[in-house]
N, C-alpha and C. Protein backbone atom coordinates (compact mmCIF):
# COMPACT_ATOMS: atom_id res chain seq x y z
N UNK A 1 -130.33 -112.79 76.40
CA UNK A 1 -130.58 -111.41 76.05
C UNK A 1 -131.91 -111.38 75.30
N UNK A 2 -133.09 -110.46 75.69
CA UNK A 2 -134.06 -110.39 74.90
C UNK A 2 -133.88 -109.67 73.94
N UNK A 3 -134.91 -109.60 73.20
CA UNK A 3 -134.63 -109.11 71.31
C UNK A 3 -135.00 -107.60 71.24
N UNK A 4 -135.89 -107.27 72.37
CA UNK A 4 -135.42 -105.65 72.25
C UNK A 4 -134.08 -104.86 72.89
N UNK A 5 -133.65 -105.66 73.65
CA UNK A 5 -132.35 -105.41 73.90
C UNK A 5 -131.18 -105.89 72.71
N UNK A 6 -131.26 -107.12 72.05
CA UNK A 6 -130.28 -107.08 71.15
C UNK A 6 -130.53 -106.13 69.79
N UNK A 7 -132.15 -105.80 69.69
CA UNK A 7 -132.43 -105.11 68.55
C UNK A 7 -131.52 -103.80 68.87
N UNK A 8 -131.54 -103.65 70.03
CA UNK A 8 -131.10 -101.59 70.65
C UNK A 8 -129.69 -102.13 70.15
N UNK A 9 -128.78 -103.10 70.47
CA UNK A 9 -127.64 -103.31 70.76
C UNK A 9 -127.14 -102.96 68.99
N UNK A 10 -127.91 -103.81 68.56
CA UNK A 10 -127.39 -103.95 67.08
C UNK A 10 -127.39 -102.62 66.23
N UNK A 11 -128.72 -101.77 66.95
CA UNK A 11 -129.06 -100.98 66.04
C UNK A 11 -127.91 -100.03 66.66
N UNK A 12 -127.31 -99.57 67.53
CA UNK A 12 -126.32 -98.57 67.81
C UNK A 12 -124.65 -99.14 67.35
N UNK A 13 -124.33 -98.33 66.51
CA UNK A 13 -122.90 -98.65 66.06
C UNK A 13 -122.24 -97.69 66.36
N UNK A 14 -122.63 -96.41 67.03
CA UNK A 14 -121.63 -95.79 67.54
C UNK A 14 -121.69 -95.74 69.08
N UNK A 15 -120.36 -95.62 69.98
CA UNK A 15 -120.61 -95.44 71.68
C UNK A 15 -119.47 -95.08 71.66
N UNK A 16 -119.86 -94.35 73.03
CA UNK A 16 -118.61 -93.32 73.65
C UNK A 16 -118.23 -93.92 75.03
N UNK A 17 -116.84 -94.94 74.38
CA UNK A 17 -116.14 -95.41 75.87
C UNK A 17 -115.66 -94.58 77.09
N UNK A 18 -115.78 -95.02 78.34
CA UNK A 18 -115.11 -94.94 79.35
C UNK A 18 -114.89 -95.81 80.03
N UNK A 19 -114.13 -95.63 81.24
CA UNK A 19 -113.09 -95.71 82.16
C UNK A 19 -113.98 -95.98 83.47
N UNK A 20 -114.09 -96.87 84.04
CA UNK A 20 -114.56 -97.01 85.49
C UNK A 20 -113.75 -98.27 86.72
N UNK A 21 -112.86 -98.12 87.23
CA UNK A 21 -111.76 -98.84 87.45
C UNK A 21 -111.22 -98.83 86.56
N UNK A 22 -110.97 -100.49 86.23
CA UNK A 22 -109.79 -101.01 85.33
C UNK A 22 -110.73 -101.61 84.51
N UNK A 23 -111.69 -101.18 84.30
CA UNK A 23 -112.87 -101.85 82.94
C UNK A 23 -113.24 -100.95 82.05
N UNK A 24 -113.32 -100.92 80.82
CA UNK A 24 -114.01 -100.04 80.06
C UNK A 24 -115.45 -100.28 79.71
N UNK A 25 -116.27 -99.46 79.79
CA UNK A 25 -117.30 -99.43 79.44
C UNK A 25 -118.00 -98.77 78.19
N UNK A 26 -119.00 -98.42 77.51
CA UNK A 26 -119.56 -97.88 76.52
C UNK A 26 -120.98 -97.75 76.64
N UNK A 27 -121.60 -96.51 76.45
CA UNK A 27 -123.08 -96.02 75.80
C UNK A 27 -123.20 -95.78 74.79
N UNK A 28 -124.35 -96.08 74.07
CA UNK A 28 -124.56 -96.07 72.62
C UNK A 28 -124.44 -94.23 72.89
N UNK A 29 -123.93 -93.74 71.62
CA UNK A 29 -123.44 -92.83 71.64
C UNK A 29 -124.74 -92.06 71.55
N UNK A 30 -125.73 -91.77 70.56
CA UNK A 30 -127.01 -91.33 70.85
C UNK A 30 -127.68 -91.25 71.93
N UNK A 31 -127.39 -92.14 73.02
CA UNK A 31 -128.54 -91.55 74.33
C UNK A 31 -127.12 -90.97 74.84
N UNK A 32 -126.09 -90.35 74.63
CA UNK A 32 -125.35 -89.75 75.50
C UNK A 32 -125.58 -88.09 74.83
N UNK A 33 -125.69 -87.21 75.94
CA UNK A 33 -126.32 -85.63 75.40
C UNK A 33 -124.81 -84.76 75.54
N UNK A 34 -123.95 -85.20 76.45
CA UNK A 34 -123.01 -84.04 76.76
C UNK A 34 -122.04 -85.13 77.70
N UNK A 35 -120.80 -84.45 77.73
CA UNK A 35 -120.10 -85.19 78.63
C UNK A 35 -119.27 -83.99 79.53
N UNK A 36 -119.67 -83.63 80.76
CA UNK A 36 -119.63 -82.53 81.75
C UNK A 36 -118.50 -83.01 82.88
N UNK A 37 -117.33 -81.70 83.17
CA UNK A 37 -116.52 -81.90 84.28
C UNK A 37 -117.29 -82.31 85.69
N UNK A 38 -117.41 -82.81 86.85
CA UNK A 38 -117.61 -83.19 88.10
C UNK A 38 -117.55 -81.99 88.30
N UNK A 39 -118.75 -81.89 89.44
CA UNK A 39 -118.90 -80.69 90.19
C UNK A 39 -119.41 -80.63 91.36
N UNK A 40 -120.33 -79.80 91.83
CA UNK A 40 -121.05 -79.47 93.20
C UNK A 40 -122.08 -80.30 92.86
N UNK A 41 -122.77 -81.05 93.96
CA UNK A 41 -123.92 -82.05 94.11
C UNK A 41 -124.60 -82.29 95.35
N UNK A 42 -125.77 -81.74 95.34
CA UNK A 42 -126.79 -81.82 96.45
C UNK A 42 -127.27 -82.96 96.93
N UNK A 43 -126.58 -83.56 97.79
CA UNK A 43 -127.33 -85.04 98.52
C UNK A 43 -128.87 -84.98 98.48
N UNK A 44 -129.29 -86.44 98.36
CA UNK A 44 -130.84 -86.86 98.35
C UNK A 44 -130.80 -87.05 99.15
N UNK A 45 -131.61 -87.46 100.44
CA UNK A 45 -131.67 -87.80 101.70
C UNK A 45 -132.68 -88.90 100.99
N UNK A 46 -132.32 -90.38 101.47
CA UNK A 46 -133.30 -91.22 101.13
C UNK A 46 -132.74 -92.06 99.90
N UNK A 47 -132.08 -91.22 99.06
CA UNK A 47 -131.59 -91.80 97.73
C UNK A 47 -130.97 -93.17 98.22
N UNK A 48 -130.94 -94.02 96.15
CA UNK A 48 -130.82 -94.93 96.37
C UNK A 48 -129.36 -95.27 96.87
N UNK A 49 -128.35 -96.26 97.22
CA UNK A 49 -126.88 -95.93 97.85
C UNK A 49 -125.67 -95.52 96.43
N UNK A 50 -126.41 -96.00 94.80
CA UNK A 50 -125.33 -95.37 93.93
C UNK A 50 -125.68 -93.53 93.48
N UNK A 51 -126.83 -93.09 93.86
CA UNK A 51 -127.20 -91.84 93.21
C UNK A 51 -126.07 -90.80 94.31
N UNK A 52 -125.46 -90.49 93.91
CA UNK A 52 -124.29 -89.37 94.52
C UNK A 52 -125.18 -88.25 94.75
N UNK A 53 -126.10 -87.57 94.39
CA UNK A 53 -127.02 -86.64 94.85
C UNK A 53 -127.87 -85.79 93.58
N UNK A 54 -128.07 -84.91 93.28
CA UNK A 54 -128.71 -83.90 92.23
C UNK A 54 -127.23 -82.93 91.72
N UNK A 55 -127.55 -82.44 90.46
CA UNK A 55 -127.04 -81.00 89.88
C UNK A 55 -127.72 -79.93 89.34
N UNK A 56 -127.78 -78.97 89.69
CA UNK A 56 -128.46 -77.91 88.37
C UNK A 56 -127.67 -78.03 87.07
N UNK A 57 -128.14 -78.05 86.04
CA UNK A 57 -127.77 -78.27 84.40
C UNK A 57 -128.50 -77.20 83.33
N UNK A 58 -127.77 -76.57 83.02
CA UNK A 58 -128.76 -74.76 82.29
C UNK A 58 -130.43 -75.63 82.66
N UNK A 59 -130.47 -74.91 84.10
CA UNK A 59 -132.45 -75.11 84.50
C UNK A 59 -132.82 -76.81 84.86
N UNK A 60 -132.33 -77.43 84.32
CA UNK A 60 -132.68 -78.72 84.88
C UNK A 60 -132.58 -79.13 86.40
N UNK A 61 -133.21 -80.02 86.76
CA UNK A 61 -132.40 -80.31 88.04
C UNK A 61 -131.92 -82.33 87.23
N UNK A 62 -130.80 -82.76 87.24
CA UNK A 62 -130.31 -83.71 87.24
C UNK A 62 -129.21 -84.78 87.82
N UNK A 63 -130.09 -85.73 88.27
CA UNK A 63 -129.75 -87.16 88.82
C UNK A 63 -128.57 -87.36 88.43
N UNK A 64 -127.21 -87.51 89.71
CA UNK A 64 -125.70 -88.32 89.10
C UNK A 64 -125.70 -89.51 89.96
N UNK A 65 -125.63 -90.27 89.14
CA UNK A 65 -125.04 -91.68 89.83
C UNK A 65 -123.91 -91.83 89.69
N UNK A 66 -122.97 -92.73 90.97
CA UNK A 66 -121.50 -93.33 91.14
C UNK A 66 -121.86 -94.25 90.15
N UNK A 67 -120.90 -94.33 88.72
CA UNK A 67 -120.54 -95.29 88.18
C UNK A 67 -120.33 -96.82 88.81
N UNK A 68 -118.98 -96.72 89.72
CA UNK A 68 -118.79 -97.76 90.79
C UNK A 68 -119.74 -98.35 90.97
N UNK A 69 -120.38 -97.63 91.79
CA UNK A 69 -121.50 -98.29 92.99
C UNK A 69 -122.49 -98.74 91.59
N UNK A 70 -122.80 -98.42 90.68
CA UNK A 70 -124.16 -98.77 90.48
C UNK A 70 -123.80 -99.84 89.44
N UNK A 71 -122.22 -100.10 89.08
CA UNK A 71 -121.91 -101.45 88.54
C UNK A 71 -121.44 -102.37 89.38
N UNK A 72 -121.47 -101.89 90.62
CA UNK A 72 -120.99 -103.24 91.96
C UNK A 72 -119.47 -103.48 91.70
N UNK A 73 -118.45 -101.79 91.34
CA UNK A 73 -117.04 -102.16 91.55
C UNK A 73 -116.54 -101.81 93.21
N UNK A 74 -115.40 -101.70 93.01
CA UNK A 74 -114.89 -101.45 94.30
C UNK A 74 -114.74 -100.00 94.29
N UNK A 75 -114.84 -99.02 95.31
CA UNK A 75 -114.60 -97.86 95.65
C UNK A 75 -112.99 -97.89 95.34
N UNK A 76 -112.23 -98.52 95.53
CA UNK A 76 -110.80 -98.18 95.43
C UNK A 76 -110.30 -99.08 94.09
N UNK A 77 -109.11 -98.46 93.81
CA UNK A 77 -108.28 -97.25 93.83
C UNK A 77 -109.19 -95.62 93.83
N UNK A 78 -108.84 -94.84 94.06
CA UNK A 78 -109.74 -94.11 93.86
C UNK A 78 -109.17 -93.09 92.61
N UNK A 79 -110.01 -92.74 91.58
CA UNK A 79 -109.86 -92.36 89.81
C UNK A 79 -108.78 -90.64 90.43
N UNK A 80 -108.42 -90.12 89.48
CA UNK A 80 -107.60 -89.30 89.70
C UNK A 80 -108.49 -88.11 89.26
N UNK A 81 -108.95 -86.54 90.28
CA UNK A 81 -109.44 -86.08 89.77
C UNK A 81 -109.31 -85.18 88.75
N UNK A 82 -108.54 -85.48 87.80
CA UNK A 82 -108.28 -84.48 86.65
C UNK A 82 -108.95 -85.03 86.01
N UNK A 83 -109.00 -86.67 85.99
CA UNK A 83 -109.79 -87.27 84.45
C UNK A 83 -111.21 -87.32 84.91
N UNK A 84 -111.92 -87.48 86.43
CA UNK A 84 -113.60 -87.85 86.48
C UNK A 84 -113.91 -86.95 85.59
N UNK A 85 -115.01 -87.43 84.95
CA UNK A 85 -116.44 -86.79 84.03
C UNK A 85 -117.91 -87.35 84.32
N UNK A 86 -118.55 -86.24 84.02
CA UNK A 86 -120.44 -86.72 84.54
C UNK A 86 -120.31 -87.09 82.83
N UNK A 87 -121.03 -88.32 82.62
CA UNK A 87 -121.65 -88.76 81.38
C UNK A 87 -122.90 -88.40 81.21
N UNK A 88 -123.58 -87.01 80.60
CA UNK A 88 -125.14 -87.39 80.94
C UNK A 88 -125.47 -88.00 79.29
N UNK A 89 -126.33 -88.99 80.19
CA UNK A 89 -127.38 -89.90 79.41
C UNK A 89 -128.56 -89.82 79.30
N UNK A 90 -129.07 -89.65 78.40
CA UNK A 90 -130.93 -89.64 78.13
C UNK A 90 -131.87 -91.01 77.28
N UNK A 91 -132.77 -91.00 78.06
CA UNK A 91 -133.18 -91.73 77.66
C UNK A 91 -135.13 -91.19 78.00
N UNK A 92 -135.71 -91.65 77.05
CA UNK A 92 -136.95 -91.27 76.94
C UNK A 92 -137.23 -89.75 77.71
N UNK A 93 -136.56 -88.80 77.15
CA UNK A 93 -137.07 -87.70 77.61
C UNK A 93 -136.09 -87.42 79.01
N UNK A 94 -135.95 -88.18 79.96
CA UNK A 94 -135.22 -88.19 81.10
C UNK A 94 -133.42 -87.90 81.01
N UNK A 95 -133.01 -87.64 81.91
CA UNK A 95 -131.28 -87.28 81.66
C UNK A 95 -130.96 -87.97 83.07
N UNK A 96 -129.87 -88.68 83.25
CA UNK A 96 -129.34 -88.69 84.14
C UNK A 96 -127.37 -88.82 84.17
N UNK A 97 -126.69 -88.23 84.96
CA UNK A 97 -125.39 -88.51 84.79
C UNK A 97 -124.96 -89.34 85.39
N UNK A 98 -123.60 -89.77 84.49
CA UNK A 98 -122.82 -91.22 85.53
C UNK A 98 -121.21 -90.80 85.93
N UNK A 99 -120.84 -90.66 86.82
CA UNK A 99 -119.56 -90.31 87.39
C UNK A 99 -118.51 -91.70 86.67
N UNK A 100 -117.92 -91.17 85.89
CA UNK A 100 -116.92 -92.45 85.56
C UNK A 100 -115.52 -91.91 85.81
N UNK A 101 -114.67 -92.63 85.19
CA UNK A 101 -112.98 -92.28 86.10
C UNK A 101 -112.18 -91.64 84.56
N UNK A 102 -112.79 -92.00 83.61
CA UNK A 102 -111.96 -90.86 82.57
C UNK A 102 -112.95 -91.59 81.28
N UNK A 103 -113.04 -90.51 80.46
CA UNK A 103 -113.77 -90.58 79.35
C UNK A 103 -112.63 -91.21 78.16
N UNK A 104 -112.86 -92.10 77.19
CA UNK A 104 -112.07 -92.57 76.15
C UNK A 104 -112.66 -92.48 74.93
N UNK A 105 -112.50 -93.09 73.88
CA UNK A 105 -112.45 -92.60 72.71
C UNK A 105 -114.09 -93.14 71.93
N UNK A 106 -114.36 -92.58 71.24
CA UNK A 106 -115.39 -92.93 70.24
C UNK A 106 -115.43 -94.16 69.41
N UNK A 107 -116.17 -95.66 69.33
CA UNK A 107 -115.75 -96.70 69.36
C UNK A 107 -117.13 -96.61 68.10
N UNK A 108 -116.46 -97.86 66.91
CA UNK A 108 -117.65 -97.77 65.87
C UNK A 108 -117.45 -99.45 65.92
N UNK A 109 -118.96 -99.81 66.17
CA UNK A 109 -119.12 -101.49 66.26
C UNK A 109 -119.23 -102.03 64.89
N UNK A 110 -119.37 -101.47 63.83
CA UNK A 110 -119.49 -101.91 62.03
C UNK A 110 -118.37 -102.87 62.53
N UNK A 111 -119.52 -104.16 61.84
CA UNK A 111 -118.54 -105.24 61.19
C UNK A 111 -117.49 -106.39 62.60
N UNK A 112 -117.93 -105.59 63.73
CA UNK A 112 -117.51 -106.54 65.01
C UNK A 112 -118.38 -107.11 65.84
N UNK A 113 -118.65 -108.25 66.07
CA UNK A 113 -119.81 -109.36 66.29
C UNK A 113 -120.08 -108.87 68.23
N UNK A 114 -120.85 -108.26 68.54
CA UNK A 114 -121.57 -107.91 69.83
C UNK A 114 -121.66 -109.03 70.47
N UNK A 115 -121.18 -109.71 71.59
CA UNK A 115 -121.38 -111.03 72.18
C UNK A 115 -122.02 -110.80 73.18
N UNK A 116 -123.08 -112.14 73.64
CA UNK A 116 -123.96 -111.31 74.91
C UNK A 116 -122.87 -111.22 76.56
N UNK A 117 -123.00 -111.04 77.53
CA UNK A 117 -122.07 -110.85 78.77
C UNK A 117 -121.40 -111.99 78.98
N UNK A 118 -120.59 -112.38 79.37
CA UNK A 118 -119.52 -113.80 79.72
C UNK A 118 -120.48 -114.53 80.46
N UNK A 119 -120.77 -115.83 80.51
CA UNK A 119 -121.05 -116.43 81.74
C UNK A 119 -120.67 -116.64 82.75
N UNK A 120 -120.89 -116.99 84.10
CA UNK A 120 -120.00 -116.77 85.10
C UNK A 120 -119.87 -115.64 86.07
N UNK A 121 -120.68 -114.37 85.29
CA UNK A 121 -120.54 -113.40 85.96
C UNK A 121 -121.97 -113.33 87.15
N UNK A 122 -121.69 -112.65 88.12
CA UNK A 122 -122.78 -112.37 89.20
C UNK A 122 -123.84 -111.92 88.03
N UNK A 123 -124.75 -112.82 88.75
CA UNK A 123 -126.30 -112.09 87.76
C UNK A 123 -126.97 -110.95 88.84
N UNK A 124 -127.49 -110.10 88.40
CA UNK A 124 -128.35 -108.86 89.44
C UNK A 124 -129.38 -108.75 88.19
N UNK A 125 -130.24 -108.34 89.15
CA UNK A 125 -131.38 -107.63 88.60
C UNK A 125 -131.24 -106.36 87.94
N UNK A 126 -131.78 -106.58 86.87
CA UNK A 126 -131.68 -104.95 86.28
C UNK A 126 -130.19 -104.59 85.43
N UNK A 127 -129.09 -105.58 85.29
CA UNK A 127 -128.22 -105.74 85.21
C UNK A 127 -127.59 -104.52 83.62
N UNK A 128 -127.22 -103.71 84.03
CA UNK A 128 -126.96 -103.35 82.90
C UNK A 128 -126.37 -103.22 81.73
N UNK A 129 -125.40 -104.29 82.18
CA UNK A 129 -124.26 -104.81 80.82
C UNK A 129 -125.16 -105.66 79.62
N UNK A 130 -125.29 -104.87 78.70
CA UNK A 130 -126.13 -105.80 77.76
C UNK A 130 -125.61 -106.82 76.59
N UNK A 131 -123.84 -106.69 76.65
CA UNK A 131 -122.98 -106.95 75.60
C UNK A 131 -122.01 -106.44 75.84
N UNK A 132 -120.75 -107.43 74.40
CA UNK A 132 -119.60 -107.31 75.20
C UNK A 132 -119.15 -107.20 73.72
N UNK A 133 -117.95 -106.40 73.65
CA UNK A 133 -117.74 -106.01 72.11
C UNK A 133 -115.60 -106.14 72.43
N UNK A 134 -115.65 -106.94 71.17
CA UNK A 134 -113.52 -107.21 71.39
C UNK A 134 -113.13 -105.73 71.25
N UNK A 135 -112.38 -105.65 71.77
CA UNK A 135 -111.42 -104.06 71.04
C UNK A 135 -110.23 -103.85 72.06
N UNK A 136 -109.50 -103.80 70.94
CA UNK A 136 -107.59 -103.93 71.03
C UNK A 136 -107.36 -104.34 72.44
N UNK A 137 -107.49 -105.66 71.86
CA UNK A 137 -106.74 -106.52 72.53
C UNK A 137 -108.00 -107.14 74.22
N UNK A 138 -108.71 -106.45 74.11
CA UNK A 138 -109.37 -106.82 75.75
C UNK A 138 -110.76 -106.61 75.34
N UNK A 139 -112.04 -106.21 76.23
CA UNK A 139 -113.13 -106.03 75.52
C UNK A 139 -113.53 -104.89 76.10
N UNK A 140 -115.12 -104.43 75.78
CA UNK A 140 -115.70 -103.10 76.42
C UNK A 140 -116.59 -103.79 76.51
N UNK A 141 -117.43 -103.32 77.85
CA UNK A 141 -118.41 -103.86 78.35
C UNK A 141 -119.83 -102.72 78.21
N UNK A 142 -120.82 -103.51 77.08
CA UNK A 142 -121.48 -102.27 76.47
C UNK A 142 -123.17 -101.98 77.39
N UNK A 143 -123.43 -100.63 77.82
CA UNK A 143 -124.35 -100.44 78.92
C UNK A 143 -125.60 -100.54 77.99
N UNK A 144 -126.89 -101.48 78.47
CA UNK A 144 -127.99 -100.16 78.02
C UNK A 144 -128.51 -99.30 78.95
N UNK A 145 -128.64 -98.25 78.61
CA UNK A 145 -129.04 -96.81 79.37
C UNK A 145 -130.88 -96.94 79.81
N UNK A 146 -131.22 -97.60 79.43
CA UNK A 146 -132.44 -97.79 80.05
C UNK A 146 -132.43 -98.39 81.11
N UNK A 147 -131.76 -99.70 81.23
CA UNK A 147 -131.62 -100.50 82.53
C UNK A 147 -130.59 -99.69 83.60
N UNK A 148 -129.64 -98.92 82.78
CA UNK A 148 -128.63 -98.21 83.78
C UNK A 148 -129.62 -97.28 84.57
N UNK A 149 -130.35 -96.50 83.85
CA UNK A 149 -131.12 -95.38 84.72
C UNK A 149 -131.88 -96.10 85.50
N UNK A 150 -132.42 -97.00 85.16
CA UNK A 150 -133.64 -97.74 85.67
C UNK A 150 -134.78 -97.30 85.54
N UNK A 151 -135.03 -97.36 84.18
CA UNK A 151 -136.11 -96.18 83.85
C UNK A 151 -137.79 -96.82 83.08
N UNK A 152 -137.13 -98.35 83.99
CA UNK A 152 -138.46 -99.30 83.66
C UNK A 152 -139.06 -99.61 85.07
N UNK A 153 -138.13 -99.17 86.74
CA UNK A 153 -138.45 -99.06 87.73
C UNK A 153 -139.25 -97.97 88.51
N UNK A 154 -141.01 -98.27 88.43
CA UNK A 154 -141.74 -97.24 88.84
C UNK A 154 -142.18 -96.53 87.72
N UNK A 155 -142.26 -96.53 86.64
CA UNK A 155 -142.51 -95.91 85.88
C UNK A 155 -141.63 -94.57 84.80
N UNK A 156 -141.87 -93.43 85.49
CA UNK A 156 -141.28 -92.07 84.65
C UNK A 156 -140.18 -91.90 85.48
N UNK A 157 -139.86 -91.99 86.54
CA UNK A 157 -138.52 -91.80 87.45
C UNK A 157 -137.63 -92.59 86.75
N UNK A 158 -136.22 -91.54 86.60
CA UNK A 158 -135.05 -92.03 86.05
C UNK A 158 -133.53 -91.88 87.33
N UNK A 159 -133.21 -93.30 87.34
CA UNK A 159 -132.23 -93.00 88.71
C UNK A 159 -132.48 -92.83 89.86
């Protein structure tokens, strides 16, 4: 893990878990702006294969990505739609949302030791699990939102 990534890691003690399969995940709670029901979404023609398409957002136009797809889970089971939620995330000015399978609770890292990702796991490029934090009983697998958007790919384009 490089040191501006563990610096981001350390410096965020609050994140807002979710649900994507049978894994939990977390964003530092600061780059998360709103957490929005699933809705209508305009296909990209061209997009990359996790960006699910565009939304209007009061005037914006904003980027949703499949959670799934853009952590390399399996499409199935498929999440129940009462619990999906768009996560939007910002990062440098940019927003983009992430389709996850149910939103969970507000998680405070004070005082619990951030470990970097397990070994063993598939390495990818761009990988966005930056850390792995214990909690009751199993762990959360903690995102950074810069590498999730991909918002070091090409420059100002996010997602």
């Amino acid at each position: 893990m490089n040191a501006t990534v563990a610096d981001s890691i350390a410096g965020s003690r609050h994140w807002l878990s979710f649900r994507i399969g049978a894994q939990l995940y977390a964003a530092p709670l600061d780059e998360v702006s709103e957490v929005i029901r699933d809705g209508e979404l305009t296909p990209v023609p061209g997009a990359a294969p996790d960006l699910l398409g565009v939304r209007h957002l009061r005037g914006r136009i904003v980027p949703v990505m499949d959670g799934r797809r853009r952590l390399g889970l399996p499409a199935l089971p498929a999440a129940d739609p009462a619990t999906v939620r768009v996560v939007m995330l910002a990062h440098a000015g940019q927003r983009v949302g992430l389709r996850v399978d149910a939103v969970g609770e507000l998680l405070c890292s004070d005082g619990i030791e951030i470990a970097p990702p397990p070994p063993g796991r598939v390495s990818r490029a761009g990988d966005p699990v930056s850390g792995v934090l214990a909690w009751q009983g199993g762990f959360v697998a903690l995102l950074d939102v810069r590498r999730l958007c991909r918002a070091d790919e090409g420059g100002s384009h996010v997602a």
